[in-house]
PDB file of N, CA and C in Angstrom:
ATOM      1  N   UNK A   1     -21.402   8.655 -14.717  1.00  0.00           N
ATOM      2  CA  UNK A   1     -21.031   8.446 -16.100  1.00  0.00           C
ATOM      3  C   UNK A   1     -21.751   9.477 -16.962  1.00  0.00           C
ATOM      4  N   UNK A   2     -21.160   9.810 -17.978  1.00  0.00           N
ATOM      5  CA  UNK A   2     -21.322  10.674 -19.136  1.00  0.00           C
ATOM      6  C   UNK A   2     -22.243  10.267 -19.705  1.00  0.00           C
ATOM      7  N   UNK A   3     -23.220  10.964 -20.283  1.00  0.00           N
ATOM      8  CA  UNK A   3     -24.404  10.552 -21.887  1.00  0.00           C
ATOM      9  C   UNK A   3     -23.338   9.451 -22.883  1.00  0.00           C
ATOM     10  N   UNK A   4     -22.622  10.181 -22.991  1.00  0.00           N
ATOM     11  CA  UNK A   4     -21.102   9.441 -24.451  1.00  0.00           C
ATOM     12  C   UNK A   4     -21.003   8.123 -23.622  1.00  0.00           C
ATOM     13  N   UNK A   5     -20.708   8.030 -22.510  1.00  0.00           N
ATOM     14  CA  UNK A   5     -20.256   6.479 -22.143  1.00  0.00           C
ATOM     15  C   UNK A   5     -21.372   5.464 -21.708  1.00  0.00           C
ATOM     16  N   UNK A   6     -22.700   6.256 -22.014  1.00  0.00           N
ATOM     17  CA  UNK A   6     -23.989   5.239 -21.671  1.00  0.00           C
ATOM     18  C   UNK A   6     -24.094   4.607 -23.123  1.00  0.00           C
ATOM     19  N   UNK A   7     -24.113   5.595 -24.222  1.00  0.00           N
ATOM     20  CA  UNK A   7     -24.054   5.396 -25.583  1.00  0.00           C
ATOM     21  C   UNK A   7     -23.247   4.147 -25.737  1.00  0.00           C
ATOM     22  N   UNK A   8     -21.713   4.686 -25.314  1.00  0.00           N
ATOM     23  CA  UNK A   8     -20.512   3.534 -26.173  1.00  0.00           C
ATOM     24  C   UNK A   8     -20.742   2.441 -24.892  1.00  0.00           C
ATOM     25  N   UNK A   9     -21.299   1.800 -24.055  1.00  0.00           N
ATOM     26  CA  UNK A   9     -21.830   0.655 -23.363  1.00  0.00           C
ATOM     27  C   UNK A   9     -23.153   0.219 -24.130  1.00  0.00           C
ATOM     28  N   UNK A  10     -24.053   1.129 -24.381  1.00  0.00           N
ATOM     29  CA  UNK A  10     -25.299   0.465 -25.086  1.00  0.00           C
ATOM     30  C   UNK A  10     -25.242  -0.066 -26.251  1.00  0.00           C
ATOM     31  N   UNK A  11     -24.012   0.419 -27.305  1.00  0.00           N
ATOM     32  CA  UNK A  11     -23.419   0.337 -28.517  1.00  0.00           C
ATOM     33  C   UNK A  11     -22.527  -0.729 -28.534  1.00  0.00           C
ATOM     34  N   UNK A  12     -21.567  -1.531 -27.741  1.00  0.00           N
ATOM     35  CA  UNK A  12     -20.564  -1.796 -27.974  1.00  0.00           C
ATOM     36  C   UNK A  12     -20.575  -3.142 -26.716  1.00  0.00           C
ATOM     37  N   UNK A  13     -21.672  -2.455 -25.489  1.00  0.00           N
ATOM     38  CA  UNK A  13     -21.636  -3.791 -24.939  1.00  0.00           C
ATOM     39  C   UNK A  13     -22.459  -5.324 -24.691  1.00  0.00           C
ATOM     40  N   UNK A  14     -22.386  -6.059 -23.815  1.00  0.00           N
ATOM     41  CA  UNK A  14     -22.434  -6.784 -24.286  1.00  0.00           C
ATOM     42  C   UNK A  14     -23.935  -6.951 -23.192  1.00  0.00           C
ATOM     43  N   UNK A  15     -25.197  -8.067 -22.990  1.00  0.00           N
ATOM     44  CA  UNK A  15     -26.370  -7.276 -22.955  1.00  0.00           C
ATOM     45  C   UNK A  15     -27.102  -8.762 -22.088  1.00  0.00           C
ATOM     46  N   UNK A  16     -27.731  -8.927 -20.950  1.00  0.00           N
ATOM     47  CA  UNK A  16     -28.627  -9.562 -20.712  1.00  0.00           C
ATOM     48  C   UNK A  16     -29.583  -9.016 -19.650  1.00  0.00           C
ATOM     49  N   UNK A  17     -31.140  -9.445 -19.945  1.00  0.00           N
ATOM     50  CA  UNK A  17     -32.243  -9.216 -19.664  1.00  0.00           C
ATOM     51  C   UNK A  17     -33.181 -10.165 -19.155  1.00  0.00           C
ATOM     52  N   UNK A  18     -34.020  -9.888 -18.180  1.00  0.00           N
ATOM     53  CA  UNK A  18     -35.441 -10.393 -17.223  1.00  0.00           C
ATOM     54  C   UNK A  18     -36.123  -9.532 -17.986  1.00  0.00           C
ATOM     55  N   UNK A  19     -37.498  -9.907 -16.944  1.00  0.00           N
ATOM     56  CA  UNK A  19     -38.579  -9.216 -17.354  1.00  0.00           C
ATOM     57  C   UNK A  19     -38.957  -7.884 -17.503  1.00  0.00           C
ATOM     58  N   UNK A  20     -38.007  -7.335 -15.893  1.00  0.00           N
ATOM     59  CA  UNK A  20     -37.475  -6.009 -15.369  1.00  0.00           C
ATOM     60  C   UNK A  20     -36.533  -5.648 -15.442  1.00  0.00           C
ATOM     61  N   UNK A  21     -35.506  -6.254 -15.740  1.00  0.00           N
ATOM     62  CA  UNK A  21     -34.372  -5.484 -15.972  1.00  0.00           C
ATOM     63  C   UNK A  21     -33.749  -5.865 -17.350  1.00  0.00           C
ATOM     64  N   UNK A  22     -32.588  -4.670 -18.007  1.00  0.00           N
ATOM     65  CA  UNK A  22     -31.780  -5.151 -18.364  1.00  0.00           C
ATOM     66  C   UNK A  22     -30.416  -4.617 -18.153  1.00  0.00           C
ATOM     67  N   UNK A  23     -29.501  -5.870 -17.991  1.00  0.00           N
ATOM     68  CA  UNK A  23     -28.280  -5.197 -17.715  1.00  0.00           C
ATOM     69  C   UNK A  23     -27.108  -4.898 -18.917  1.00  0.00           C
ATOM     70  N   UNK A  24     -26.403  -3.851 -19.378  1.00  0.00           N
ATOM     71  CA  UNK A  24     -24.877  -4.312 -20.173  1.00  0.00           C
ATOM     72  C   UNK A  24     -23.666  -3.823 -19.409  1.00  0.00           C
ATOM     73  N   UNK A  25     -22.791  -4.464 -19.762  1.00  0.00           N
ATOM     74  CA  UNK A  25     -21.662  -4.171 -19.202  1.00  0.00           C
ATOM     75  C   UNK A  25     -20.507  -4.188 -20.340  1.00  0.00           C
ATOM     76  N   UNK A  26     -19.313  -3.270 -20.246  1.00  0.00           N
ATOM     77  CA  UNK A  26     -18.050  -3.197 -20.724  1.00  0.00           C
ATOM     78  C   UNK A  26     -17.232  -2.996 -20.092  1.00  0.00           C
ATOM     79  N   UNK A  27     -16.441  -3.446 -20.765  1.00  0.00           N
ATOM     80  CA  UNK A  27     -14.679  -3.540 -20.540  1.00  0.00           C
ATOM     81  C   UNK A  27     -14.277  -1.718 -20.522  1.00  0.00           C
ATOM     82  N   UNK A  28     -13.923  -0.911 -19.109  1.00  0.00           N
ATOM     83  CA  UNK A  28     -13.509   0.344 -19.963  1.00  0.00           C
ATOM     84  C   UNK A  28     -11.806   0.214 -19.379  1.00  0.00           C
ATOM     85  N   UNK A  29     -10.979  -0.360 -18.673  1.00  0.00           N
ATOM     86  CA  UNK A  29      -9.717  -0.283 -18.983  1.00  0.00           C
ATOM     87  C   UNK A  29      -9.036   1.355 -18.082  1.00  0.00           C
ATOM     88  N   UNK A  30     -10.034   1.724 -16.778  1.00  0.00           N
ATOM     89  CA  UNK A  30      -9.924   2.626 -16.569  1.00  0.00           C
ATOM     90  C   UNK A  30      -9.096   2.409 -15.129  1.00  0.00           C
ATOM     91  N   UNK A  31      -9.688   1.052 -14.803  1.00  0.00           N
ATOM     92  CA  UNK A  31      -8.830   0.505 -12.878  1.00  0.00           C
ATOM     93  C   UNK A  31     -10.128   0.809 -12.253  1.00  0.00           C
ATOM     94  N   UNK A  32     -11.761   1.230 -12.588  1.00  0.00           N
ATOM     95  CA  UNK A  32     -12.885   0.944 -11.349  1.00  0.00           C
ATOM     96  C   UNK A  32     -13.964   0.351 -12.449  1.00  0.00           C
ATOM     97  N   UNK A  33     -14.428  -0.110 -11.482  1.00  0.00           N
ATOM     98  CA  UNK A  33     -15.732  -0.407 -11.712  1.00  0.00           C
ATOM     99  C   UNK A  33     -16.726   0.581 -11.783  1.00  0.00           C
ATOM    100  N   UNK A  34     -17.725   0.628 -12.525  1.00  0.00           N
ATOM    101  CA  UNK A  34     -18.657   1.752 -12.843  1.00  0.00           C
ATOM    102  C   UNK A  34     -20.452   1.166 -13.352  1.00  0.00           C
ATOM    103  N   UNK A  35     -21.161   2.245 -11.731  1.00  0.00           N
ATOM    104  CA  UNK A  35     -22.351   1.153 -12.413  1.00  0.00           C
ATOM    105  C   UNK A  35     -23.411   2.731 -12.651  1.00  0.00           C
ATOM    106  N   UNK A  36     -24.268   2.473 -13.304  1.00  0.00           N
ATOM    107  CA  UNK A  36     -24.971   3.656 -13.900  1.00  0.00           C
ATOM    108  C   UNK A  36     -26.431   3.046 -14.110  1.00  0.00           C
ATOM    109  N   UNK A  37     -27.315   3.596 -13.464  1.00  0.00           N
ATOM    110  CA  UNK A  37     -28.947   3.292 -13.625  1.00  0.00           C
ATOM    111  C   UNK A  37     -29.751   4.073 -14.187  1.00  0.00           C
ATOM    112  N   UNK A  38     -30.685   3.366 -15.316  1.00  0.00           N
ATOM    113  CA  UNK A  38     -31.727   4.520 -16.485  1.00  0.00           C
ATOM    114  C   UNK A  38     -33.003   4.065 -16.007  1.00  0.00           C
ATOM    115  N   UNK A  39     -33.821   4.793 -15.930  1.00  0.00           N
ATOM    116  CA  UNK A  39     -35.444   4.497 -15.810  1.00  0.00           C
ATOM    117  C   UNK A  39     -36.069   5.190 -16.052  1.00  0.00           C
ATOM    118  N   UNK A  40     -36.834   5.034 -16.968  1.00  0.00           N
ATOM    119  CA  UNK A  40     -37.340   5.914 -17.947  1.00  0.00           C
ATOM    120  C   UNK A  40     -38.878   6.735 -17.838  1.00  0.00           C
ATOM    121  N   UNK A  41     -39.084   7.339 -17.706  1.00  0.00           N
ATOM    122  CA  UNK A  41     -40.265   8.569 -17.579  1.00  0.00           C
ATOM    123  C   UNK A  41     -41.059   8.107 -18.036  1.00  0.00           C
ATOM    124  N   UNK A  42     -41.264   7.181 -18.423  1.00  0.00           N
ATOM    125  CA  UNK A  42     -42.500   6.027 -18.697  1.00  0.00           C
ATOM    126  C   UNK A  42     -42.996   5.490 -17.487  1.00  0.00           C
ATOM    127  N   UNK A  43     -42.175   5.031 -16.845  1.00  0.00           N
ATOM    128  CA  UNK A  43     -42.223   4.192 -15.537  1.00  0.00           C
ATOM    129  C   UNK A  43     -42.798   4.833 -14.234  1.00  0.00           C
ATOM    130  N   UNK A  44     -44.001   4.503 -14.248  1.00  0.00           N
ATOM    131  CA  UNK A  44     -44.569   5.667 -12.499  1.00  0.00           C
ATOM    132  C   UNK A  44     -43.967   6.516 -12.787  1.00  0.00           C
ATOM    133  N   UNK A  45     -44.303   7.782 -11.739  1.00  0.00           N
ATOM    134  CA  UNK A  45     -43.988   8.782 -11.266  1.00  0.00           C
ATOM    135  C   UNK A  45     -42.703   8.848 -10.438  1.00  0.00           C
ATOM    136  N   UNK A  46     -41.925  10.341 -10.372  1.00  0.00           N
ATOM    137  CA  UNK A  46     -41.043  10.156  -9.906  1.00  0.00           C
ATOM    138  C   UNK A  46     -40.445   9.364  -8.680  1.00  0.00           C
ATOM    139  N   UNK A  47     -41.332   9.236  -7.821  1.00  0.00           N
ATOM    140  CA  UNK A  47     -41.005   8.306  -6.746  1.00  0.00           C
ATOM    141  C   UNK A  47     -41.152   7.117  -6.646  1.00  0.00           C
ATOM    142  N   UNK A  48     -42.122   6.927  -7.813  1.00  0.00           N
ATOM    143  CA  UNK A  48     -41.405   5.035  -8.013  1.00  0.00           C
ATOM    144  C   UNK A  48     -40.006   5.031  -9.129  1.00  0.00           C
ATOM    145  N   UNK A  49     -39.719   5.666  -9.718  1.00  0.00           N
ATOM    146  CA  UNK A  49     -38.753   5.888 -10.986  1.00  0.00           C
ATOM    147  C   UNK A  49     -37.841   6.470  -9.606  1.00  0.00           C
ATOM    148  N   UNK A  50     -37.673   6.858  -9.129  1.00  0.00           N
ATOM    149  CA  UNK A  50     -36.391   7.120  -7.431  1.00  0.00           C
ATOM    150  C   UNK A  50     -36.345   5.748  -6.661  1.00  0.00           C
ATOM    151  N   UNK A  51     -37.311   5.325  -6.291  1.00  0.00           N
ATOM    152  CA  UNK A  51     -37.212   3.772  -5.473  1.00  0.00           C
ATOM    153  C   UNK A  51     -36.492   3.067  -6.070  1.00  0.00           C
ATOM    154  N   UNK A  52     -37.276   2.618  -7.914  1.00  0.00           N
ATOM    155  CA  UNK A  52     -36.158   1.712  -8.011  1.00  0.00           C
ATOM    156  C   UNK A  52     -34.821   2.194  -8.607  1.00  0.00           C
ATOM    157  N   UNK A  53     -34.351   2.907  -8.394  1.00  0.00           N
ATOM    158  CA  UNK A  53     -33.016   3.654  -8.798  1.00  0.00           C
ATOM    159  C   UNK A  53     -31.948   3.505  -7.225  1.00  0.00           C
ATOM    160  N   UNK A  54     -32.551   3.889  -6.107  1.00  0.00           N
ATOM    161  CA  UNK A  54     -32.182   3.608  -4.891  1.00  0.00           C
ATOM    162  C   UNK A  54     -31.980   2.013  -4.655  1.00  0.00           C
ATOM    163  N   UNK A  55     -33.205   1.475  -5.195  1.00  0.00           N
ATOM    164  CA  UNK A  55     -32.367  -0.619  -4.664  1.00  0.00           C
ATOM    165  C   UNK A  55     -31.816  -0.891  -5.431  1.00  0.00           C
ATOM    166  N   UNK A  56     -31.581  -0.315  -7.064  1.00  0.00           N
ATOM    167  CA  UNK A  56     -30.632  -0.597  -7.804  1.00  0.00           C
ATOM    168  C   UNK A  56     -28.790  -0.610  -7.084  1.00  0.00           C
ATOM    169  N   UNK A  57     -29.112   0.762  -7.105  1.00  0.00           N
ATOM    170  CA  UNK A  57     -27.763   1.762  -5.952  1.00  0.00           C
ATOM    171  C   UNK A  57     -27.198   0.396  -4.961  1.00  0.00           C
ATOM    172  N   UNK A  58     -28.131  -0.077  -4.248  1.00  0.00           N
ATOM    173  CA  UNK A  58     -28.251  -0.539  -2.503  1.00  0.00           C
ATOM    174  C   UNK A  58     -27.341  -1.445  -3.144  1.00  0.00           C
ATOM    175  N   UNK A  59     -28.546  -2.477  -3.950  1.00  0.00           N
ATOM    176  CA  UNK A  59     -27.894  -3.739  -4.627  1.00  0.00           C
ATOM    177  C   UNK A  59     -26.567  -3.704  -5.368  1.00  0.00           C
ATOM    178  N   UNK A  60     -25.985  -2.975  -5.661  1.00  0.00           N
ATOM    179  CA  UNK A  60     -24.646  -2.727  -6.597  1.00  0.00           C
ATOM    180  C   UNK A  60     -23.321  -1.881  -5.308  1.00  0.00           C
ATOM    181  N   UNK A  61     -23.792  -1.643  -4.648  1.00  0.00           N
ATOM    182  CA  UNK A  61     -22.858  -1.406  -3.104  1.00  0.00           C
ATOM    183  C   UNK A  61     -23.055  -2.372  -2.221  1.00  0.00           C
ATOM    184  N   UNK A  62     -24.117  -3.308  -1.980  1.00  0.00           N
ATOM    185  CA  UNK A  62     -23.723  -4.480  -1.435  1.00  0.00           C
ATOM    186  C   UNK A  62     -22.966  -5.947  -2.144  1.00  0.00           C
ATOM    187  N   UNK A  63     -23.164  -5.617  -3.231  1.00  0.00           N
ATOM    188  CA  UNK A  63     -22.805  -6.846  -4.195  1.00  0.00           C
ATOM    189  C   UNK A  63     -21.603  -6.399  -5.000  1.00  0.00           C
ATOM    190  N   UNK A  64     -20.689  -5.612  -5.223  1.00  0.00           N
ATOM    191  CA  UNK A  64     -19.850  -4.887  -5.847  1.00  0.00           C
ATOM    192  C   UNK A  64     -18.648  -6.428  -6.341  1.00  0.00           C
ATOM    193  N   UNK A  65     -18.811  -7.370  -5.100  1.00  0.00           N
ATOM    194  CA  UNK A  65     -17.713  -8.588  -5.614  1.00  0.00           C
ATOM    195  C   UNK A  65     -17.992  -9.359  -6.820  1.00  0.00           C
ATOM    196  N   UNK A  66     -19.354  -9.366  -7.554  1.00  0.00           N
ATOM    197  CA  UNK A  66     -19.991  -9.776  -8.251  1.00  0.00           C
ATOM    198  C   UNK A  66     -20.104  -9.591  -9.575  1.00  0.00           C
ATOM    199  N   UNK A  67     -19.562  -8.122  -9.436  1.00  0.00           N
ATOM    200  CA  UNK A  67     -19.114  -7.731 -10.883  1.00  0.00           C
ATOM    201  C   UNK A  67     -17.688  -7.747 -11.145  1.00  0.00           C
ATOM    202  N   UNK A  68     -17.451  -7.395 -12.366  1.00  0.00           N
ATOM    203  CA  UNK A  68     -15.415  -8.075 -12.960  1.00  0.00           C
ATOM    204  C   UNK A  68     -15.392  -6.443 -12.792  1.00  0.00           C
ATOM    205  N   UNK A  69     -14.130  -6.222 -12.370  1.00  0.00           N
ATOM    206  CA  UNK A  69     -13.123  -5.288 -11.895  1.00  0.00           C
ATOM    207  C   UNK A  69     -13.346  -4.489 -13.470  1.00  0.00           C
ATOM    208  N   UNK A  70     -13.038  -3.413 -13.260  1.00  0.00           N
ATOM    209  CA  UNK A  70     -12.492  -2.531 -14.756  1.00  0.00           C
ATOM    210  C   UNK A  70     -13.559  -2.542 -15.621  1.00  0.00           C
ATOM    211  N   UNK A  71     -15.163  -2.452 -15.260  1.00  0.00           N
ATOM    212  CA  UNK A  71     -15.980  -2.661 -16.338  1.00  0.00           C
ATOM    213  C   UNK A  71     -17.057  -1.679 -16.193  1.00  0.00           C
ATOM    214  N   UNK A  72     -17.572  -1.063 -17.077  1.00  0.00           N
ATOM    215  CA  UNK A  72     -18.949   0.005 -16.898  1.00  0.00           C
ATOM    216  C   UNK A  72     -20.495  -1.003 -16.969  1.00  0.00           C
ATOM    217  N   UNK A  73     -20.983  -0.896 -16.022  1.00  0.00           N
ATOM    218  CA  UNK A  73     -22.427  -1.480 -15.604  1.00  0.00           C
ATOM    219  C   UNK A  73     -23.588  -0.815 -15.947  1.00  0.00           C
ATOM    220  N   UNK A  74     -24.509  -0.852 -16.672  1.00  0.00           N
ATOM    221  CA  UNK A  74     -25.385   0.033 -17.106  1.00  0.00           C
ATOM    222  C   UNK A  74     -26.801  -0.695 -16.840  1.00  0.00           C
ATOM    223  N   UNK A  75     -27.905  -0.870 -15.447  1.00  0.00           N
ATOM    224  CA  UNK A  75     -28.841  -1.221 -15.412  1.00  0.00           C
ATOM    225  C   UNK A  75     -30.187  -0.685 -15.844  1.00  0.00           C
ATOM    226  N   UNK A  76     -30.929  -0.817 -16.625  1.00  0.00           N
ATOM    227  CA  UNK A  76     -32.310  -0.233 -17.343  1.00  0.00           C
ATOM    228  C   UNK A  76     -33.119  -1.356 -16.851  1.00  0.00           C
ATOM    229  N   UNK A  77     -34.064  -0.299 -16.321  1.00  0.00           N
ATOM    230  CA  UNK A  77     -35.624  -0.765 -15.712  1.00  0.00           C
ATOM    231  C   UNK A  77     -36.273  -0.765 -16.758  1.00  0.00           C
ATOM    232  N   UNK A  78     -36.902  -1.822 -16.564  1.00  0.00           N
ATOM    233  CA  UNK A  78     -38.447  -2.244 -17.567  1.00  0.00           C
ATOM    234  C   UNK A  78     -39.632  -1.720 -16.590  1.00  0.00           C
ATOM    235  N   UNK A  79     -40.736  -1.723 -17.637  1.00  0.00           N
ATOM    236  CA  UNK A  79     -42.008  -1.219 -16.668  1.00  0.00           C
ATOM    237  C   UNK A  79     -42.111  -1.924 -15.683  1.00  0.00           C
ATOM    238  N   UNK A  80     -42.238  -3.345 -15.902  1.00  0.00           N
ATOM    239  CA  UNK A  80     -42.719  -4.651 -14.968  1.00  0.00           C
ATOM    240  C   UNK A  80     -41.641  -4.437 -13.197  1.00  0.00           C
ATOM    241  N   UNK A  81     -40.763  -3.218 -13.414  1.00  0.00           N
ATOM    242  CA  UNK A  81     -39.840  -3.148 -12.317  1.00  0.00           C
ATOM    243  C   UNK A  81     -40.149  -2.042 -11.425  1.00  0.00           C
ATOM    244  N   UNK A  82     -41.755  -1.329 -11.865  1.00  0.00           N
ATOM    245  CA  UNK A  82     -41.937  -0.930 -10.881  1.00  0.00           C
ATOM    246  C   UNK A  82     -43.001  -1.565  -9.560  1.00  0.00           C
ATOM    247  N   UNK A  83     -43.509  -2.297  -9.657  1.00  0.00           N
ATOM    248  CA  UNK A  83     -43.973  -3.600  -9.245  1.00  0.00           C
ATOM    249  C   UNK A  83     -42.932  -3.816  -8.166  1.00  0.00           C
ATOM    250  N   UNK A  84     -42.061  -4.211  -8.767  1.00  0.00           N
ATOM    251  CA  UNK A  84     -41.184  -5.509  -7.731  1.00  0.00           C
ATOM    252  C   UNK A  84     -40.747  -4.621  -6.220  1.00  0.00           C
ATOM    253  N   UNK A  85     -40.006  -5.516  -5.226  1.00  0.00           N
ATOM    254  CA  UNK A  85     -39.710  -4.897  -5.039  1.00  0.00           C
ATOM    255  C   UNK A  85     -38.221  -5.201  -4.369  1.00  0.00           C
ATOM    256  N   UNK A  86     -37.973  -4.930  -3.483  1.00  0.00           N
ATOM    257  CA  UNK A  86     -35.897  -5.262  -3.023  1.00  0.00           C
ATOM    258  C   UNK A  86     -35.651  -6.933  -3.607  1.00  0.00           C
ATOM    259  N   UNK A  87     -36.608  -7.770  -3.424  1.00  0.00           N
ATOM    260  CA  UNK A  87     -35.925  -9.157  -3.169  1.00  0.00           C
ATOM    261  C   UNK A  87     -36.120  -9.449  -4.754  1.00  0.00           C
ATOM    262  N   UNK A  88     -37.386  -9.115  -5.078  1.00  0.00           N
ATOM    263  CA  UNK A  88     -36.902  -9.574  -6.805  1.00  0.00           C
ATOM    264  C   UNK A  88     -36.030  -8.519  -8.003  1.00  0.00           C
ATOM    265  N   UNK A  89     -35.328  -7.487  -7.550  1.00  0.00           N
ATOM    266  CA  UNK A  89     -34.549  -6.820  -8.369  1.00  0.00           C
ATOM    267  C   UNK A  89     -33.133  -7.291  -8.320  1.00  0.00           C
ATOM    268  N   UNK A  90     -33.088  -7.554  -6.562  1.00  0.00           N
ATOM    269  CA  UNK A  90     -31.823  -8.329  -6.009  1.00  0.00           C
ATOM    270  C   UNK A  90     -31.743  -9.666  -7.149  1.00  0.00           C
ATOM    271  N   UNK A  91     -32.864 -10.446  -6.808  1.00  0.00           N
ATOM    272  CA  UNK A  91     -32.560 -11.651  -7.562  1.00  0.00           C
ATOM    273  C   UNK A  91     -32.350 -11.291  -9.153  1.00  0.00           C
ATOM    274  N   UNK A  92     -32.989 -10.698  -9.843  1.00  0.00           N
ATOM    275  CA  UNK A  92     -32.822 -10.151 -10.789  1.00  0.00           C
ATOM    276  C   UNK A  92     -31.505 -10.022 -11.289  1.00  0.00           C
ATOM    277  N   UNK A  93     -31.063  -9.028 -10.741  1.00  0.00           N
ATOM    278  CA  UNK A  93     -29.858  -8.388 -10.721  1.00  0.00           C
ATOM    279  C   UNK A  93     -28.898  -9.722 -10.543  1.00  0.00           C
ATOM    280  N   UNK A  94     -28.852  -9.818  -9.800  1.00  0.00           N
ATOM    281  CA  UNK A  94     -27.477 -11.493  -9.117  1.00  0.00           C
ATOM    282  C   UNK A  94     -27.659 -12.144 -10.666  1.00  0.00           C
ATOM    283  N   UNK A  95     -28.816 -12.386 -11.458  1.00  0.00           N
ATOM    284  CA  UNK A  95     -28.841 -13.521 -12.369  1.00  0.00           C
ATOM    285  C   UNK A  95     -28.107 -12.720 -13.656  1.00  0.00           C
ATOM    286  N   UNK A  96     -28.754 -11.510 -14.012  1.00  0.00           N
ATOM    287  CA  UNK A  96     -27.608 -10.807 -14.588  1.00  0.00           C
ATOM    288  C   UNK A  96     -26.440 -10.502 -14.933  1.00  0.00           C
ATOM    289  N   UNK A  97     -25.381 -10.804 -13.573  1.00  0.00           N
ATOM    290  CA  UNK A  97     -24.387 -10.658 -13.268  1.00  0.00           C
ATOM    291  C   UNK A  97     -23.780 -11.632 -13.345  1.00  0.00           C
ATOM    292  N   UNK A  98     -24.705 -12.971 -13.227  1.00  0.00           N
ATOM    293  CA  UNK A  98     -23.784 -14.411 -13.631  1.00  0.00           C
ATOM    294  C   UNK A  98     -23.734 -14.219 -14.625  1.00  0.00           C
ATOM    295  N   UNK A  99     -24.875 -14.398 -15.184  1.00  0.00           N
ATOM    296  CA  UNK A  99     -24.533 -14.812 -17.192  1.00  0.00           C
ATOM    297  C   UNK A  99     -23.853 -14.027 -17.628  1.00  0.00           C
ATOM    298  N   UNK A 100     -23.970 -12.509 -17.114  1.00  0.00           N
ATOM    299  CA  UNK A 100     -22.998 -11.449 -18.276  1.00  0.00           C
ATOM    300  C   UNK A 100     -21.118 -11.692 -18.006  1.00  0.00           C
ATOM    301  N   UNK A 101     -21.078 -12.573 -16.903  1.00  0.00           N
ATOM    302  CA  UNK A 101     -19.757 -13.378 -16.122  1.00  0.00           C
ATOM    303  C   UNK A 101     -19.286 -14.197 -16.817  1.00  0.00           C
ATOM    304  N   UNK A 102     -20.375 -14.979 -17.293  1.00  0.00           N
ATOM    305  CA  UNK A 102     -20.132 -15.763 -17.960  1.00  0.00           C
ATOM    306  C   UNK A 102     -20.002 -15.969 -19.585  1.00  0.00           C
ATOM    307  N   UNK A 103     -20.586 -14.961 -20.534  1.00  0.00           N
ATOM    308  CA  UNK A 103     -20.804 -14.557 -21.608  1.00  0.00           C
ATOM    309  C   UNK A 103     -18.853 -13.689 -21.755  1.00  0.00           C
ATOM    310  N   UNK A 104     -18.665 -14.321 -23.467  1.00  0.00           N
ATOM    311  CA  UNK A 104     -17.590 -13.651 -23.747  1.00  0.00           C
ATOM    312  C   UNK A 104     -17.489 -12.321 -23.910  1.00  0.00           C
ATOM    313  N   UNK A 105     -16.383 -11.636 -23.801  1.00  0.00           N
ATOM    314  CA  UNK A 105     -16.551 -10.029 -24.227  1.00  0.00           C
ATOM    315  C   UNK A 105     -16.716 -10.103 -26.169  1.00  0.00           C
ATOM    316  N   UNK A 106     -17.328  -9.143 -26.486  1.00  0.00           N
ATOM    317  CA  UNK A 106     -17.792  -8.960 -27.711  1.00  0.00           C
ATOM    318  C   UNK A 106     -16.603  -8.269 -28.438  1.00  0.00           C
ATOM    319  N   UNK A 107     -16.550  -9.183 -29.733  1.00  0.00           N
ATOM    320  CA  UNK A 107     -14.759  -8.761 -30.209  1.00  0.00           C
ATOM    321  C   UNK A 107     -14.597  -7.959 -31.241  1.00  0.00           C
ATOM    322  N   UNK A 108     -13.686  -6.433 -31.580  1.00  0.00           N
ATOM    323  CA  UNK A 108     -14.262  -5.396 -32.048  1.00  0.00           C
ATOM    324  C   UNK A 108     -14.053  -5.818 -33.324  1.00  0.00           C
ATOM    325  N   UNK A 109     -14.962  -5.047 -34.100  1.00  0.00           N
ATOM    326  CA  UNK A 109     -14.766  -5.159 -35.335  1.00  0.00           C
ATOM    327  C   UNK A 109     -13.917  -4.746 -36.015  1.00  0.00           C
ATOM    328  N   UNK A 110     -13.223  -5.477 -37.072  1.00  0.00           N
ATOM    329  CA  UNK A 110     -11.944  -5.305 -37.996  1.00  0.00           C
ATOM    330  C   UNK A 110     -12.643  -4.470 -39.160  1.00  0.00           C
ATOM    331  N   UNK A 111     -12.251  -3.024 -39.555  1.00  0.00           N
ATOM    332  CA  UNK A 111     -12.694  -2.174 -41.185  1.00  0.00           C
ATOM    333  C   UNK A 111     -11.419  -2.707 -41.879  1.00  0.00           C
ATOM    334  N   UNK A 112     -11.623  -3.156 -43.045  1.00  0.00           N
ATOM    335  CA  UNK A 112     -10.381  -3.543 -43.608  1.00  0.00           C
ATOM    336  C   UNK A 112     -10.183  -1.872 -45.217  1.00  0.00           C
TER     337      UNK A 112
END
């Protein structure tokens, strides 16, 4: 994914968070699913800021049924996520994916 389409997901979508993560997701109307991971140069050094970018990856190619068809996925690591490690990002992640399942899509705004 593009800089522009991390923007119009961070802008426009819709948003839940743990301690370590947060996830948003949108509607893009394109026919795939699309997942995209940020971790920020704050977070350890490059090879912990690569680890958890890799179980992010793992977790979103093993779990792909979990997310709704046609939507852009945008996961951001918190500090507390370089700590963890496969089983609590997994869990993490899974709880994410319910509620944002379950949460309505966010309805655009009318300029009159």
């Amino acid at each position: 994914m593009q800089n522009y389409e991390f923007r119009r997901v961070y802008s426009k979508g819709r948003s839940a968070a743990t301690s370590r993560l947060v996830l948003y997701a949108l509607r893009n109307y394109k026919g795939d699913t699309r997942f995209g991971i940020s971790v920020s140069a704050k977070i350890g050094n490059a090879v912990t800021r690569n680890k958890i970018r890799r179980r992010c990856k793992e977790f979103f190619r093993l779990n792909s049924a979990l997310f709704k068809n046609a939507s852009d996925y945008i996961a951001v690591a918190r500090l507390p996520a370089a700590g963890a490690d496969y089983a609590e990002l997994s869990r993490d992640l899974t709880y994410l994916a319910d509620k944002l399942a379950k949460m309505p899509d966010k309805k655009p705004k009318v300029r009159k």
